[in-house]
N, C-alpha and C. Protein backbone atom coordinates (compact mmCIF):
# COMPACT_ATOMS: atom_id res chain seq x y z
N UNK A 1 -23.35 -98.75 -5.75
CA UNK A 1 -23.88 -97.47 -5.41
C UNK A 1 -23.36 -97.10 -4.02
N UNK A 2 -23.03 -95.72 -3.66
CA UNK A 2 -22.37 -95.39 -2.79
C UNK A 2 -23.56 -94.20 -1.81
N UNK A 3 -23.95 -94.47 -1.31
CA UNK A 3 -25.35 -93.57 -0.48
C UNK A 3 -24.53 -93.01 0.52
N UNK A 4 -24.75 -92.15 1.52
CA UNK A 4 -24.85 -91.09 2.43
C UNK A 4 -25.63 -90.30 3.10
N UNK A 5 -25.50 -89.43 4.28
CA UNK A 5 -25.96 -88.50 4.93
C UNK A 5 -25.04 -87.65 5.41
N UNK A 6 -25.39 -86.43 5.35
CA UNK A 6 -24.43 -85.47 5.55
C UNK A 6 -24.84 -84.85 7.15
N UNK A 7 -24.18 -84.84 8.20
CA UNK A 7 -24.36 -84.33 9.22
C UNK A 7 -23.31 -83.28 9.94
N UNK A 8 -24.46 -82.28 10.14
CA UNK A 8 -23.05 -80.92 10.80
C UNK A 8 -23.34 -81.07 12.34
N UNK A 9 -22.16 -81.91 12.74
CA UNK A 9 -21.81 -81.71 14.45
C UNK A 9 -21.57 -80.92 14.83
N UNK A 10 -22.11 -79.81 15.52
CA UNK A 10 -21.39 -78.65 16.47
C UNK A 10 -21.13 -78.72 17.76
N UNK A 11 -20.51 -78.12 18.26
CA UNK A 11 -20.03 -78.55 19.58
C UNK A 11 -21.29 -77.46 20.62
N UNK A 12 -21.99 -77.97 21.58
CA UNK A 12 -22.62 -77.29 22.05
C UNK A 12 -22.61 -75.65 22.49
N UNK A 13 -23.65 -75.32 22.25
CA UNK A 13 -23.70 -74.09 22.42
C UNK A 13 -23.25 -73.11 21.15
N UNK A 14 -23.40 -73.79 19.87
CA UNK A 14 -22.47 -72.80 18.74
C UNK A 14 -23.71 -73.61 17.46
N UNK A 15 -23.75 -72.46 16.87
CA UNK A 15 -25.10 -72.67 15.41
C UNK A 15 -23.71 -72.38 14.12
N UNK A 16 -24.68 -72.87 12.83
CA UNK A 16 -23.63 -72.65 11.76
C UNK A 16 -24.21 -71.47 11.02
N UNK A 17 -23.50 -70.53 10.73
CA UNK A 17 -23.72 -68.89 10.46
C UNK A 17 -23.98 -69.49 8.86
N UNK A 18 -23.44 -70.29 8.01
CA UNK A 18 -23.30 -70.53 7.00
C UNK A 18 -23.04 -71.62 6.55
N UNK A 19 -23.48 -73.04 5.84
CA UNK A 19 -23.20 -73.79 5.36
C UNK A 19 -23.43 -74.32 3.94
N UNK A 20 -22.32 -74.81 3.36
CA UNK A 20 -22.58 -74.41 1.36
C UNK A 20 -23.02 -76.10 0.93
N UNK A 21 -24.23 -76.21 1.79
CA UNK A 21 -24.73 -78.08 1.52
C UNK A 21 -26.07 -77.88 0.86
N UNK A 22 -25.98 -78.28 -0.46
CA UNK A 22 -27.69 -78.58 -1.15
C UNK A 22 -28.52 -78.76 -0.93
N UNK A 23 -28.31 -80.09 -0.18
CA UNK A 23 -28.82 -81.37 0.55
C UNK A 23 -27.85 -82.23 1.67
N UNK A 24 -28.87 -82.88 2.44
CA UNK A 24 -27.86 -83.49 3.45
C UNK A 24 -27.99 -84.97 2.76
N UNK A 25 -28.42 -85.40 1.71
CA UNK A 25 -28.19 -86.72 1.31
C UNK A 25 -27.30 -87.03 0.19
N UNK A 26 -26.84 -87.93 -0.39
CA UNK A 26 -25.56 -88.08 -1.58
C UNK A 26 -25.70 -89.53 -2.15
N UNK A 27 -26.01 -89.44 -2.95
CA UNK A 27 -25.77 -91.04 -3.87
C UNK A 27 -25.18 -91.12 -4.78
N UNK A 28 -23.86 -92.00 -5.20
CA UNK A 28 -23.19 -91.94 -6.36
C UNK A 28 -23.00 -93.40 -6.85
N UNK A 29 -23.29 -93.53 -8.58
CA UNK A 29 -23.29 -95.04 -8.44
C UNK A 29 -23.03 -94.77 -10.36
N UNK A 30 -22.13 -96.09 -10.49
CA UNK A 30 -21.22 -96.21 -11.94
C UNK A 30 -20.92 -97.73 -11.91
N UNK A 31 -20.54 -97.81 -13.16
CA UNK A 31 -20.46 -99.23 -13.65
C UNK A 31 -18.91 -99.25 -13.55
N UNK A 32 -19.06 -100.67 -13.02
CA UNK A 32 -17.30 -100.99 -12.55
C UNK A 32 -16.99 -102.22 -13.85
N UNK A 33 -15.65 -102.12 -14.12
CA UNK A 33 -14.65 -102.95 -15.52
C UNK A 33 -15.30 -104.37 -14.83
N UNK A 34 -15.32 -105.69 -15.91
CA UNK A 34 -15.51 -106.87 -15.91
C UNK A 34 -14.25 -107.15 -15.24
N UNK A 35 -13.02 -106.72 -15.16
CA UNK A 35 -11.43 -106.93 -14.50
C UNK A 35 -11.46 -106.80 -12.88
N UNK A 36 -12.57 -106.47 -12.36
CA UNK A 36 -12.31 -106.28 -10.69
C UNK A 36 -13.31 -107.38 -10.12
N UNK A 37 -12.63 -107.38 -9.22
CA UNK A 37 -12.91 -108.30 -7.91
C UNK A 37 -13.99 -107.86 -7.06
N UNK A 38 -15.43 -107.30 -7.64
CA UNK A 38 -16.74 -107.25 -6.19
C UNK A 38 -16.80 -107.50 -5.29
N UNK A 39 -16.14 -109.11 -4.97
CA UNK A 39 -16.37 -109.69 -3.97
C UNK A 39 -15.26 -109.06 -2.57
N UNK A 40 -13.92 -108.28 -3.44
CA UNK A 40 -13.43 -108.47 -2.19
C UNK A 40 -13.16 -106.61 -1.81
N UNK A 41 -14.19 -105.26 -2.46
CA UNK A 41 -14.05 -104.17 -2.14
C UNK A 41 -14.09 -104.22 -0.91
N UNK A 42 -13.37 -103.25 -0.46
CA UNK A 42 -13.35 -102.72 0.93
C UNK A 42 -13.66 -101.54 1.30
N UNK A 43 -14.16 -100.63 2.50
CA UNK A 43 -13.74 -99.28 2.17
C UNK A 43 -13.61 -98.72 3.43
N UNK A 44 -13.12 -97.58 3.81
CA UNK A 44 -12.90 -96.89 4.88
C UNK A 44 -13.25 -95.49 4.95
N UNK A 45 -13.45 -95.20 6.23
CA UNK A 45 -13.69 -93.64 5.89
C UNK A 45 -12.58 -93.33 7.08
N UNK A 46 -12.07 -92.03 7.18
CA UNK A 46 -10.94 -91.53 8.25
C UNK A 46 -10.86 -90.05 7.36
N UNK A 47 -11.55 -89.39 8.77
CA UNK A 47 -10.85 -88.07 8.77
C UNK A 47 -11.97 -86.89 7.57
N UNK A 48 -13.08 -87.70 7.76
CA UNK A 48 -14.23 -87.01 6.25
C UNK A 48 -13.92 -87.69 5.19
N UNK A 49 -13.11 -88.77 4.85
CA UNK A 49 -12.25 -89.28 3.38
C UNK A 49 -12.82 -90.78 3.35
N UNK A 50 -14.23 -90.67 2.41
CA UNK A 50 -14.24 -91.91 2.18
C UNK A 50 -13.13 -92.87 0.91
N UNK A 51 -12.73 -93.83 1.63
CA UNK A 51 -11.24 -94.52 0.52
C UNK A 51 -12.09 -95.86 0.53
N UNK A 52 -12.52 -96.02 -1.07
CA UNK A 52 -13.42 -97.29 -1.73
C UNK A 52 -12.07 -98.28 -2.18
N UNK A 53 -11.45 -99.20 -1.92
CA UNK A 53 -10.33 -100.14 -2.46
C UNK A 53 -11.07 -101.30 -3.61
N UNK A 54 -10.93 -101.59 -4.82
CA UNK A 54 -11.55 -102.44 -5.64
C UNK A 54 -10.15 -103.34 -6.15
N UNK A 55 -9.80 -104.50 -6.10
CA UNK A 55 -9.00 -105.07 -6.52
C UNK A 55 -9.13 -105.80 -7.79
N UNK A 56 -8.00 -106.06 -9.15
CA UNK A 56 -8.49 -106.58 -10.24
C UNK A 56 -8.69 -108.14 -9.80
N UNK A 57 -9.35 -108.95 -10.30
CA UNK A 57 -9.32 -110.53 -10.05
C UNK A 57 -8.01 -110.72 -10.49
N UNK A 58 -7.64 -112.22 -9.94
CA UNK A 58 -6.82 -112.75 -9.71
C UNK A 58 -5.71 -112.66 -11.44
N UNK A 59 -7.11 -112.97 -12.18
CA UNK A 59 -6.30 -113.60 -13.72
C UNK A 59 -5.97 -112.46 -14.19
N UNK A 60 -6.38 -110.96 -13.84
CA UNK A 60 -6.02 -110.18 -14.83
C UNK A 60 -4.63 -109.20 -13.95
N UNK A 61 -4.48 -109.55 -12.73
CA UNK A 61 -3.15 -108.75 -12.20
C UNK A 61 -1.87 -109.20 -12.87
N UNK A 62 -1.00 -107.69 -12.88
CA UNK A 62 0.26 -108.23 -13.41
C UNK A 62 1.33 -109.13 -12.93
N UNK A 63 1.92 -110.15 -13.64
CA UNK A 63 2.61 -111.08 -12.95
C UNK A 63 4.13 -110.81 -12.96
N UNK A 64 4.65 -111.34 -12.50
CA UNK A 64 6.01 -111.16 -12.36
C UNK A 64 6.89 -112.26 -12.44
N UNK A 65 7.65 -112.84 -13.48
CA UNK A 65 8.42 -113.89 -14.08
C UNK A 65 9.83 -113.40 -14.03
N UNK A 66 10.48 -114.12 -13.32
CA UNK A 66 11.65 -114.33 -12.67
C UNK A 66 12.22 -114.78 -13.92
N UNK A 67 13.62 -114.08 -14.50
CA UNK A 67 13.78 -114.71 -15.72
C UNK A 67 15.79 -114.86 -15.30
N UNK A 68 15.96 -116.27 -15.12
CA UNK A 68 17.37 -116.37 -15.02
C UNK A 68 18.89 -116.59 -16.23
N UNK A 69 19.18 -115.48 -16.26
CA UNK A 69 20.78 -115.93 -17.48
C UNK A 69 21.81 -116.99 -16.73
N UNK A 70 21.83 -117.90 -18.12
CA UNK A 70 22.77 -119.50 -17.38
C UNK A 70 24.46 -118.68 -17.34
């Protein structure tokens, strides 16, 4: 589950004439594939952009087999 608060910073001395927010709170939450890795999500926020990273476990990434002609 992914929770939040929404906050409007203004720079002093300035009000918001208009803002298109419901609510200042946000929860979003879904069922993740048996194929990913829980343990090792990460996430970042930069710039208003929250970026959630989920990696597949180990056994189910694609591998790569080196295949040599004699």
């Amino acid at each position: 589950m992914i929770e939040g608060d929404v906050a409007l910073n203004l720079p002093t001395g300035m009000s918001a004439l208009y803002a298109d927010l419901r609510s200042t709170k946000y929860r979003r939450s879904f069922t993740l594939s048996g194929e990913l890795d829980t343990a090792q999500i990460a996430a970042s926020l930069k710039d208003g952009l929250l970026t959630v990273r989920i990696p597949k476990r180990v056994e189910f990434r694609t591998r790569k087999i080196k295949v040599e002609v004699p």
